[in-house]
C-alpha atoms as a PDB file:
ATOM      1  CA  UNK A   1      18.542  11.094   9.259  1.00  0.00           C
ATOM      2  CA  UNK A   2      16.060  10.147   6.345  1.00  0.00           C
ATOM      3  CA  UNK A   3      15.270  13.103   3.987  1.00  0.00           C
ATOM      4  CA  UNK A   4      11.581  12.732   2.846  1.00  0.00           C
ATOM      5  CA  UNK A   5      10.870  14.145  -0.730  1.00  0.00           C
ATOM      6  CA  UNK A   6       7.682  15.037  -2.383  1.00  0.00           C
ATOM      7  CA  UNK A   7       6.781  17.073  -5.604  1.00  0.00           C
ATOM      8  CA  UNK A   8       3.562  18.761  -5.156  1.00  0.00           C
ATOM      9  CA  UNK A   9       1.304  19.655  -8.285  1.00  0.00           C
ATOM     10  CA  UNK A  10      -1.614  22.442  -7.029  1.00  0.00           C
ATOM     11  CA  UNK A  11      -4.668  22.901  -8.846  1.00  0.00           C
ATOM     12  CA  UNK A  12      -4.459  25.455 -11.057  1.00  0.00           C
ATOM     13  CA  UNK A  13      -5.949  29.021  -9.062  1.00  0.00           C
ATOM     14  CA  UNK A  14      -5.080  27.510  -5.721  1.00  0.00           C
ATOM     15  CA  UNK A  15      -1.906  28.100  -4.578  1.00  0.00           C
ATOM     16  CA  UNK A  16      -2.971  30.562  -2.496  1.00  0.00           C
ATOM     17  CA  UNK A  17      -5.311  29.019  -0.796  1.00  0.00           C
ATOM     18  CA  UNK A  18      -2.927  25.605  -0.423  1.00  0.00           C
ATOM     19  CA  UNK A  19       0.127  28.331   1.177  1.00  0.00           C
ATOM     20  CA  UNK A  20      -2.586  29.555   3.895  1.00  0.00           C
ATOM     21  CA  UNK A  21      -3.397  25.176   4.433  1.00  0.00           C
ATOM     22  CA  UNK A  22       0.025  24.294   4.454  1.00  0.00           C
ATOM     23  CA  UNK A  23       1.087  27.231   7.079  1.00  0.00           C
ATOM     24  CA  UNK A  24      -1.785  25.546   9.307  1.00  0.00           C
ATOM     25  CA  UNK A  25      -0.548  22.114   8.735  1.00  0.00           C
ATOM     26  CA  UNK A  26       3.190  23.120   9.329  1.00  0.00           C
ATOM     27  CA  UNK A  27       2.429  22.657  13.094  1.00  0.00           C
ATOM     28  CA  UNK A  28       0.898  19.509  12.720  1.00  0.00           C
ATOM     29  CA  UNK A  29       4.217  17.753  11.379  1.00  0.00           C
ATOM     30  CA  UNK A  30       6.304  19.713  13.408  1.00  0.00           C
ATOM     31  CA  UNK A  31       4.461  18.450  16.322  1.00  0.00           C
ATOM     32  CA  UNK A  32       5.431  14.672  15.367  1.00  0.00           C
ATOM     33  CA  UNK A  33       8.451  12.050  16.911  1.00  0.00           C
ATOM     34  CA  UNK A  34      11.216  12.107  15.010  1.00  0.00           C
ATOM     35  CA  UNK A  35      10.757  14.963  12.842  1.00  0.00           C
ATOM     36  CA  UNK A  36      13.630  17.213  12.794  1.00  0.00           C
ATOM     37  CA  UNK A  37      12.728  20.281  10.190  1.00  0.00           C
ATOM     38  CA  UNK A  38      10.736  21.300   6.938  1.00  0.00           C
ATOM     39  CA  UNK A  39      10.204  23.182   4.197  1.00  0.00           C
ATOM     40  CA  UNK A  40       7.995  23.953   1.059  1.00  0.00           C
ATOM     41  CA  UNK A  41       9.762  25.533  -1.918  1.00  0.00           C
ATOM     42  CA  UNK A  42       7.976  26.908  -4.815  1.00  0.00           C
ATOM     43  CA  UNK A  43       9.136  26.138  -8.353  1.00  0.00           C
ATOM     44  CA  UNK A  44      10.152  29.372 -10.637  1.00  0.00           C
ATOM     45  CA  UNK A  45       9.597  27.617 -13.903  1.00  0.00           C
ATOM     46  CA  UNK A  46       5.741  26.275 -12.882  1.00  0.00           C
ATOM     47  CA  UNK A  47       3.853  28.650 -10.454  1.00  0.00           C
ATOM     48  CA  UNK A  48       1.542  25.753  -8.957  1.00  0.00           C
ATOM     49  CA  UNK A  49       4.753  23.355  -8.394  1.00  0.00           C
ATOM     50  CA  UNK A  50       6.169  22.835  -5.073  1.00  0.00           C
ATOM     51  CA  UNK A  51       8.795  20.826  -3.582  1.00  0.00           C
ATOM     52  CA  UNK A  52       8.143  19.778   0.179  1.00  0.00           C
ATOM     53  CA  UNK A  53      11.868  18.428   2.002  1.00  0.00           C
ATOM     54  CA  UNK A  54      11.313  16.649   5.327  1.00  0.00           C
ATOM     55  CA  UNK A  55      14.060  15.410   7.435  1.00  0.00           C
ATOM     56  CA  UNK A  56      12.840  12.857  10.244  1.00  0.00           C
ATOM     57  CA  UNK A  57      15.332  10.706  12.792  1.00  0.00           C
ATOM     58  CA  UNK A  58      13.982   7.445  11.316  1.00  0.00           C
ATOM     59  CA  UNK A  59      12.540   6.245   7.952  1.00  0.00           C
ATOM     60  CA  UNK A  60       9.360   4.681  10.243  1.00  0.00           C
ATOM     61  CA  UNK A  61       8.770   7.893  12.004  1.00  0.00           C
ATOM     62  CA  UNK A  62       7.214   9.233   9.012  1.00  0.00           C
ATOM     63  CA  UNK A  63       6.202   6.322   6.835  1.00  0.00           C
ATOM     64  CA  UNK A  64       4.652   4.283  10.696  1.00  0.00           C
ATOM     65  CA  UNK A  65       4.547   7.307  13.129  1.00  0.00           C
ATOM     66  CA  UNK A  66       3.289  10.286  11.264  1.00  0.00           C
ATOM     67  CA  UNK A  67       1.139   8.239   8.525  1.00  0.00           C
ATOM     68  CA  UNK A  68      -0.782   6.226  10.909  1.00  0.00           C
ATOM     69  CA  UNK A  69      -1.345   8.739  13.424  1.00  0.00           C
ATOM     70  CA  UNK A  70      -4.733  11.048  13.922  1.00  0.00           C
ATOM     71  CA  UNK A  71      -2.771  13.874  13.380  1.00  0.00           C
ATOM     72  CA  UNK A  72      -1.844  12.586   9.734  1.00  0.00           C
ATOM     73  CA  UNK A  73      -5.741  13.150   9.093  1.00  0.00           C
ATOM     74  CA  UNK A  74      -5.961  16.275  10.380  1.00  0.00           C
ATOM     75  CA  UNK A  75      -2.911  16.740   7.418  1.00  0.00           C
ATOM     76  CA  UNK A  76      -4.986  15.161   4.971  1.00  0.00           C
ATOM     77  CA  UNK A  77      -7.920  17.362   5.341  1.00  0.00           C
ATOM     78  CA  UNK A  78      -6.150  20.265   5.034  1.00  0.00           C
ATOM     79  CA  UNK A  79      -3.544  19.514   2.098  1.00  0.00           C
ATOM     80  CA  UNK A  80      -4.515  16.450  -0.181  1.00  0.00           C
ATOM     81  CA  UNK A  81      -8.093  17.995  -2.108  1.00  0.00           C
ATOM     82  CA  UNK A  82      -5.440  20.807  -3.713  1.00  0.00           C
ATOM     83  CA  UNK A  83      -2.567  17.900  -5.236  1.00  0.00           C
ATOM     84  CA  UNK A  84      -3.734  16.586  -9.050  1.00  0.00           C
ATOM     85  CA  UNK A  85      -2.269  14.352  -9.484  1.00  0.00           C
ATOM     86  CA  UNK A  86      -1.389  12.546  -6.088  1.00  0.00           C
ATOM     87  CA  UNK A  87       2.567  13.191  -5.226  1.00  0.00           C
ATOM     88  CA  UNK A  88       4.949  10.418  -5.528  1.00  0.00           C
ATOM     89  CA  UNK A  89       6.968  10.710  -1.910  1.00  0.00           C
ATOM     90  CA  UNK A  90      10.391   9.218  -2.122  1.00  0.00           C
ATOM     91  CA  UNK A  91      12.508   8.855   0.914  1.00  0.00           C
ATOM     92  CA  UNK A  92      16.559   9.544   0.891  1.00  0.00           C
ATOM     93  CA  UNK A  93      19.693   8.730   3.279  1.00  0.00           C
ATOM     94  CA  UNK A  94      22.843  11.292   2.623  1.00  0.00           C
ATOM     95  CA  UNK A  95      25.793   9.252   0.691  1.00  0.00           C
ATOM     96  CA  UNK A  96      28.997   9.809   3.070  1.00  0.00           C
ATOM     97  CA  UNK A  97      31.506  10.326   0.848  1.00  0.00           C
ATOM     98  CA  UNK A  98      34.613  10.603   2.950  1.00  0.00           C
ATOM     99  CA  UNK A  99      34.174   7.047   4.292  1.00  0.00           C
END
């Protein structure tokens, strides 16, 4: 399982507006192969600061299968006018420390 990891910066005076987008676009990742579960977390210390945590069966479903796909604009549209600047998305794999 690949844990996809993204710090989102809002506009300032549009986090509303980017909650009600991103509860629309929910069902568009959900909808994808390989994704597993989501979820957007708001930061206490800067009110238009998120955190969005993905996990997806395979590194390629998101970066090949979700990023390449017509759905993926459909994501766009909705979500990418409210980020300044652009998120950095970094991509994780749980160290198994019992081995």
């Amino acid at each position: 399982m690949i844990l996809e990891a993204a710090v989102l910066h809002i506009k300032q005076g549009q986090t509303r507006e980017f909650e009600a987008s991103f509860k629309e676009a929910s069902s568009i990742i959900a909808s994808m192969k390989g994704y597993i579960r989501h979820e957007l977390q708001s930061c206490i210390e800067n009110d238009h600061q998120y955190i969005l945590l993905v996990h997806w069966e395979t590194l390629e479903d998101h970066t090949v299968g979700f990023r390449e796909s017509q759905p993926y604009q459909e994501w766009k549209a909705l979500l990418h006018h409210y980020y300044d600047p652009f998120p950095v998305v970094q991509h994780y794999e749980q160290v198994l420390l019992d081995r």
